[in-house]
C-alpha atoms as a PDB file:
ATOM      1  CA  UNK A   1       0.000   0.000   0.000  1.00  0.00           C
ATOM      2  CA  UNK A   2       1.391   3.434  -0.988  1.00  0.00           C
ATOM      3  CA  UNK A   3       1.254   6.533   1.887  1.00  0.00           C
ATOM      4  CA  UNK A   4      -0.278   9.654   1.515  1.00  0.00           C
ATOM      5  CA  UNK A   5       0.796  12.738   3.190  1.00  0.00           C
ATOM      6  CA  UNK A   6      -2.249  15.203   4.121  1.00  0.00           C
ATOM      7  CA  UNK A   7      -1.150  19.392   4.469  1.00  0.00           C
ATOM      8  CA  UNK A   8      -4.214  21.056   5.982  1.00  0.00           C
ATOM      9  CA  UNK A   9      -3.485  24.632   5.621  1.00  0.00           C
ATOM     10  CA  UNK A  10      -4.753  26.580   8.831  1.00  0.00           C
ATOM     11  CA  UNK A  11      -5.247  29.803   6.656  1.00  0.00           C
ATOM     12  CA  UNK A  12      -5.069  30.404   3.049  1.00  0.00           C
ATOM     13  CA  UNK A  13      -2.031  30.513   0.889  1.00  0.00           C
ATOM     14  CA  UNK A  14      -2.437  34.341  -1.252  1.00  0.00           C
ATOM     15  CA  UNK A  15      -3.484  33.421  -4.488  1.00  0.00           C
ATOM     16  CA  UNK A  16      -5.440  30.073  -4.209  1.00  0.00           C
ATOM     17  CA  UNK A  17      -8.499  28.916  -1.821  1.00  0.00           C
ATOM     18  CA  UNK A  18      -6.983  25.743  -1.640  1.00  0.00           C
ATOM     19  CA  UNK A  19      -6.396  24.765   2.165  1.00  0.00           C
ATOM     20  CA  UNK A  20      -5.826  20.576   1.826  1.00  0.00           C
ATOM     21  CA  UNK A  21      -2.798  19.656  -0.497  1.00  0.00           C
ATOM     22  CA  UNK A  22      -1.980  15.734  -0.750  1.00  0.00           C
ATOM     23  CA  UNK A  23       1.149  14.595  -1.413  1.00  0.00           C
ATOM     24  CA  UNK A  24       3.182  11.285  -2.472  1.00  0.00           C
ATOM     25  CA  UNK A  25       6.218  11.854   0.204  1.00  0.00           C
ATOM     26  CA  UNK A  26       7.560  14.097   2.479  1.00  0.00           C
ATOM     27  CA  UNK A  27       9.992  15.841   0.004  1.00  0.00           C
ATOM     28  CA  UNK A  28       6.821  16.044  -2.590  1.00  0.00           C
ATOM     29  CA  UNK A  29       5.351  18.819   0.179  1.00  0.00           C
ATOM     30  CA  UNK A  30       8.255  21.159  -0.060  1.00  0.00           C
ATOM     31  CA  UNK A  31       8.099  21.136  -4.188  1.00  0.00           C
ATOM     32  CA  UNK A  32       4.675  22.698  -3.629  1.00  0.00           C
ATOM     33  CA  UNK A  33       4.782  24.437  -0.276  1.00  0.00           C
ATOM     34  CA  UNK A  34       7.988  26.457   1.929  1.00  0.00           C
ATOM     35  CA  UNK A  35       8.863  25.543   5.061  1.00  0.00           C
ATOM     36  CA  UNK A  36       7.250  28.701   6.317  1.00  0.00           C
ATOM     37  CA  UNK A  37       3.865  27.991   4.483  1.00  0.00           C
ATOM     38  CA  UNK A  38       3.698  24.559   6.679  1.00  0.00           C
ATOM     39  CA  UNK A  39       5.284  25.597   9.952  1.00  0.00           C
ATOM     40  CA  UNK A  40       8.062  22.777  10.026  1.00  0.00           C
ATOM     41  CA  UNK A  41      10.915  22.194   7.749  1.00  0.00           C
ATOM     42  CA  UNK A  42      11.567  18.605   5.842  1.00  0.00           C
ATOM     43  CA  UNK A  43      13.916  17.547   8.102  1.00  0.00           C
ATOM     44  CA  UNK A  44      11.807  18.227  10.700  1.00  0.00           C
ATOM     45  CA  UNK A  45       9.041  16.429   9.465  1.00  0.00           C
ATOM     46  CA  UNK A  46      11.536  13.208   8.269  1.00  0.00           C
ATOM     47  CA  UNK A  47      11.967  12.865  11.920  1.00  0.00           C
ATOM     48  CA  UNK A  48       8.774  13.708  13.951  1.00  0.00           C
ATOM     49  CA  UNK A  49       7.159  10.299  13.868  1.00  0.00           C
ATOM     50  CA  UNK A  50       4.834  10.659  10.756  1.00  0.00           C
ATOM     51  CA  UNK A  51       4.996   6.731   9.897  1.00  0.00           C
ATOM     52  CA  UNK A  52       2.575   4.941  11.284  1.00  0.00           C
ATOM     53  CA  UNK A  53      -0.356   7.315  10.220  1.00  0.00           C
ATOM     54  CA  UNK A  54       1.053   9.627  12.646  1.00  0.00           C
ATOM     55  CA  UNK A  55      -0.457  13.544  13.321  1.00  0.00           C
ATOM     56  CA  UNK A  56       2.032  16.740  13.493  1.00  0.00           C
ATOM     57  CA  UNK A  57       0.114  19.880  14.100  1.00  0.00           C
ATOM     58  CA  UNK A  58       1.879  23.078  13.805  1.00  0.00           C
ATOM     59  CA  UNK A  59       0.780  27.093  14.227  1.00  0.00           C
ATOM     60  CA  UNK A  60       0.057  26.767  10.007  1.00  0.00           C
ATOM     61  CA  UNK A  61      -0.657  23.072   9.445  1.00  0.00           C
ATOM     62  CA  UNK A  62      -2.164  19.778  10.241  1.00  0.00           C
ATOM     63  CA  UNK A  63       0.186  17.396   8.592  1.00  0.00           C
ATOM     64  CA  UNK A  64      -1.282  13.230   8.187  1.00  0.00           C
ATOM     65  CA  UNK A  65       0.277  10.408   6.906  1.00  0.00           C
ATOM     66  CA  UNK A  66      -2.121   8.147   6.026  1.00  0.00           C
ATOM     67  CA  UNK A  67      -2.628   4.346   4.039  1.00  0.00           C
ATOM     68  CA  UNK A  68      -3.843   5.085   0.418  1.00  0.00           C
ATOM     69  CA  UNK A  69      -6.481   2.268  -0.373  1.00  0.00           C
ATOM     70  CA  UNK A  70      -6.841   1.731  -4.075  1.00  0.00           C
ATOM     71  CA  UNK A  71      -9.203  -0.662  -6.045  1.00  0.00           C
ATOM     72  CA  UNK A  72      -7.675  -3.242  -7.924  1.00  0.00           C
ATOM     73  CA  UNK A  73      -8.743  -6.762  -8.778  1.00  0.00           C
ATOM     74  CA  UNK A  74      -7.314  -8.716  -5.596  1.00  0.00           C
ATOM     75  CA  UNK A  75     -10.029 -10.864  -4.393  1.00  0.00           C
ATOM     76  CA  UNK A  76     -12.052 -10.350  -7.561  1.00  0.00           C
ATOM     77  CA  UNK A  77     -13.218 -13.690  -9.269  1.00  0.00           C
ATOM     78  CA  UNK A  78     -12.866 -13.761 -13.037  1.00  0.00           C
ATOM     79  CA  UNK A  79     -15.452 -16.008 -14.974  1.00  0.00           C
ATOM     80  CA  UNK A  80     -14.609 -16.883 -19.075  1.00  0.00           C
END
């Protein structure tokens, strides 16, 4: 199963309305967002615990790492 990391913006970056930003890795978020827009810096986040579907919460951000479920055909029975 591939992880997700979740960036829940507390306020709005200027220029978008977009507050929730999902991401492949941690290094993915700071391609897309500084280290002042999230509150933490990558090295931080690398080492705060985030595996596990862990929770950091800073003054700017809720940041998730979560399980990304995806359909597939595992347990699906094929008839010809």
């Amino acid at each position: 199963m591939a992880k997700v990391i979740h960036v829940h913006l507390l306020h709005k970056i200027d220029g978008t309305k977009q507050k929730d930003w999902y991401f492949s890795s941690i290094s993915a978020v700071y391609t897309v967002l500084t280290a002042d827009q999230v509150g933490a810096t990558k090295n931080y986040l690398l080492h705060a615990g985030l595996s596990g579907n862990g929770t950091i919460c800073t003054k700017k951000a809720i940041i998730k790492q979560s399980t990304l479920i995806s359909g597939g055909s595992k347990g699906m029975v094929r008839t010809i």
